[in-house]
C-alpha atoms as a PDB file:
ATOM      1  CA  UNK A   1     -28.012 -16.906  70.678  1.00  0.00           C
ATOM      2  CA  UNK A   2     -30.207 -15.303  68.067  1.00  0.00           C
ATOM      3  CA  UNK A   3     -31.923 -13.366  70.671  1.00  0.00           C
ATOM      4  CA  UNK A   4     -28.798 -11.673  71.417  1.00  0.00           C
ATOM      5  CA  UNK A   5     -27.490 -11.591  67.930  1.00  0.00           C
ATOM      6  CA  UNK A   6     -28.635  -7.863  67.656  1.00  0.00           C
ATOM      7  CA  UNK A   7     -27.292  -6.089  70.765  1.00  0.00           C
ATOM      8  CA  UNK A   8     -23.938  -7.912  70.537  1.00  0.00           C
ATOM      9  CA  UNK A   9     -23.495  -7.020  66.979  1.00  0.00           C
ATOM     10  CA  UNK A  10     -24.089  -3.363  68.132  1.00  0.00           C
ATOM     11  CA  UNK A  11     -21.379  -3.778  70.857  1.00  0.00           C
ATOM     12  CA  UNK A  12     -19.022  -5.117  69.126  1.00  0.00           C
ATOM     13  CA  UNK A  13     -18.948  -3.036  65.897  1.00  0.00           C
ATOM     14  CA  UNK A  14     -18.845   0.042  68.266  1.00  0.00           C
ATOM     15  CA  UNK A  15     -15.973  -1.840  70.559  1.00  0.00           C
ATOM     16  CA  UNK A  16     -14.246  -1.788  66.809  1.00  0.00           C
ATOM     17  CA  UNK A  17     -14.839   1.539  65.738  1.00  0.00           C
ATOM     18  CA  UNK A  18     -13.361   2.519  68.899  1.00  0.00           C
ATOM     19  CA  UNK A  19     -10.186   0.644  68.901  1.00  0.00           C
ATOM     20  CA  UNK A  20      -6.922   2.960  68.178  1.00  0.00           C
ATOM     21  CA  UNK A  21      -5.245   2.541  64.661  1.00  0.00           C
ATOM     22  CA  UNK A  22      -8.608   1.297  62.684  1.00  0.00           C
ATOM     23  CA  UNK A  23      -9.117   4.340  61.184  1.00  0.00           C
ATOM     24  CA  UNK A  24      -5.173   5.508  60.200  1.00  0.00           C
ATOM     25  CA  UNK A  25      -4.576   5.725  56.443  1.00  0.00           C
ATOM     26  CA  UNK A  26      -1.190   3.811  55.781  1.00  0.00           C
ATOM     27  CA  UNK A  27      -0.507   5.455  52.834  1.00  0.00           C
ATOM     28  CA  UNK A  28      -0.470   8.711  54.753  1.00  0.00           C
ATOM     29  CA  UNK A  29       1.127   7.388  57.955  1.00  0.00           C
ATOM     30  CA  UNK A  30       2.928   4.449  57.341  1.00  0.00           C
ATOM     31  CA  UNK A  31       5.032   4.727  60.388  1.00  0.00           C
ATOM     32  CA  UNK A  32       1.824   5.328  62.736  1.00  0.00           C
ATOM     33  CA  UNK A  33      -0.033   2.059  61.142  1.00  0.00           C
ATOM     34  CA  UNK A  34       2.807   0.053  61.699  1.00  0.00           C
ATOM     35  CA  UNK A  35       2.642   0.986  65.066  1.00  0.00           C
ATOM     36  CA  UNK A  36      -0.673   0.627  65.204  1.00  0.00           C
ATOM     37  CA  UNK A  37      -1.482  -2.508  63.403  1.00  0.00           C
ATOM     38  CA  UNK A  38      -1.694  -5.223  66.256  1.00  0.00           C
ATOM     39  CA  UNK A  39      -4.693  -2.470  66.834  1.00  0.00           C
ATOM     40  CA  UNK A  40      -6.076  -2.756  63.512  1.00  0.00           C
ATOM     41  CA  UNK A  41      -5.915  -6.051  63.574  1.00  0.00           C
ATOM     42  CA  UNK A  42      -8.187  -6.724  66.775  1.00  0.00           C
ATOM     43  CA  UNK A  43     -10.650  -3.856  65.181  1.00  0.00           C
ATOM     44  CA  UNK A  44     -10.869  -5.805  62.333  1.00  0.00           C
ATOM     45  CA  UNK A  45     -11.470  -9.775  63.939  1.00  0.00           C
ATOM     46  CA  UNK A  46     -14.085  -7.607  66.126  1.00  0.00           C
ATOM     47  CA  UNK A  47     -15.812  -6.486  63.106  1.00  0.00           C
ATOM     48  CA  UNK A  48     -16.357  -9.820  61.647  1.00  0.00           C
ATOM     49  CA  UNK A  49     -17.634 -11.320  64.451  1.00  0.00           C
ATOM     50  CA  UNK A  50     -20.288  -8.503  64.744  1.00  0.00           C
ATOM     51  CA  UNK A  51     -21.204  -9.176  60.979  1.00  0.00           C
ATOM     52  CA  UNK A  52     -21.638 -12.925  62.034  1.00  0.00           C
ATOM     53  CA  UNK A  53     -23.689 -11.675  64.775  1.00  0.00           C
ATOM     54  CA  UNK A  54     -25.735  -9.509  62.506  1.00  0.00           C
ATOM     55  CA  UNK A  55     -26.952 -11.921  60.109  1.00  0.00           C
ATOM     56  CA  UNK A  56     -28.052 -14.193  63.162  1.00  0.00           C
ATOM     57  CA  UNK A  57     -29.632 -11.725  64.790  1.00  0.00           C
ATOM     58  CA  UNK A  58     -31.800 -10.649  61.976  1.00  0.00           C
ATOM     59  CA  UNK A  59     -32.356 -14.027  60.593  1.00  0.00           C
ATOM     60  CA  UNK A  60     -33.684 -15.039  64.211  1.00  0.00           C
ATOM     61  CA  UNK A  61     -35.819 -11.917  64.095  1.00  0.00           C
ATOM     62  CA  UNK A  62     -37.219 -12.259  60.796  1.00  0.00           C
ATOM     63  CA  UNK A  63     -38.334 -15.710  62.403  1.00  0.00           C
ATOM     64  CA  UNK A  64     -39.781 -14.414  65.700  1.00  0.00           C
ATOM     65  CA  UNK A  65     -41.977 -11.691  63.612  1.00  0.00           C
ATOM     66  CA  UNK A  66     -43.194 -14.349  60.951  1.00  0.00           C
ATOM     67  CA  UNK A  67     -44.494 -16.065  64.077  1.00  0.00           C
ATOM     68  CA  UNK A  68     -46.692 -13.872  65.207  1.00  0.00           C
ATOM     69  CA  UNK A  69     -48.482 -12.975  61.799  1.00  0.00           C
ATOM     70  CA  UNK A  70     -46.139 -10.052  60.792  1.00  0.00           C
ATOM     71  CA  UNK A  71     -44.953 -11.493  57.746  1.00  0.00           C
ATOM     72  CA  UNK A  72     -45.101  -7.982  55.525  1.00  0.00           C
ATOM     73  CA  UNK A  73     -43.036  -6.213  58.531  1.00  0.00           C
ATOM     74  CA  UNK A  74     -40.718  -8.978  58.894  1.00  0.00           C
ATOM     75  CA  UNK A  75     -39.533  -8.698  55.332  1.00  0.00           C
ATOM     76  CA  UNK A  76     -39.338  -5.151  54.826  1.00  0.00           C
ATOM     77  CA  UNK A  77     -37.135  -5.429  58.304  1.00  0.00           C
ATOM     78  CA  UNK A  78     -35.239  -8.027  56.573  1.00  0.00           C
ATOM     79  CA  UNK A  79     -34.861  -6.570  52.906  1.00  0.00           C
ATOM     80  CA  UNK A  80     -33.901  -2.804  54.531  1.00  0.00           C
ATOM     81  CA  UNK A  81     -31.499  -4.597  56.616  1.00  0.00           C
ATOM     82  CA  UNK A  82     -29.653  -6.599  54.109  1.00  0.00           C
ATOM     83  CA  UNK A  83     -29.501  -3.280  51.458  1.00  0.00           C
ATOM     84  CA  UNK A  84     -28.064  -1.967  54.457  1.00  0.00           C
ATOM     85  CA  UNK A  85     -25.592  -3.796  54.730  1.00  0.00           C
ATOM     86  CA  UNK A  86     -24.658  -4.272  51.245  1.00  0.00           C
ATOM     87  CA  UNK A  87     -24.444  -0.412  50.977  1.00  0.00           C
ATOM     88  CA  UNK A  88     -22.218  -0.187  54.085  1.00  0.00           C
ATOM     89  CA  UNK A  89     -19.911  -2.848  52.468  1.00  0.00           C
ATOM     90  CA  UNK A  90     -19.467  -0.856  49.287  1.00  0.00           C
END
């Protein structure tokens, strides 16, 4: 699972981004996000299971390159990821 974390968090945030209705504003188109919400919805549940996947993913990386005597590269992968995605988040 964790060696598949990565790729499958890629897919599914892009499968997200690409879903119709994520990205309307309702309070400029109330009428088209209504329409669109089921949509929205879906985008959304896909997003949070591709931050799930994320965090394993990196987590089983982090482990994989402390393994192998890459402990100073394995936390600056892991620090730059997490400010990553704290900054995304904001």
């Amino acid at each position: 699972m964790g060696v598949l974390g990565l790729p499958l968090a890629g897919i599914l945030s892009t499968a997200s981004a690409l879903i119709p209705g994520v990205w309307i504003n309702p309070a400029t188109d109330p009428n088209g996000f209504a329409q669109a919400s089921a949509g929205a919805g879906l985008g959304n549940m896909i997003g949070i299971v591709a931050a799930a996947l994320l965090v394993i993913g990196v987590q089983s990386l982090f482990w994989a390159l402390t393994e192998t005597g890459s402990n100073s590269w394995a936390f600056t992968g892991w620090i730059s990821t997490r400010l990553q995605s704290s900054w995304l988040s904001m």
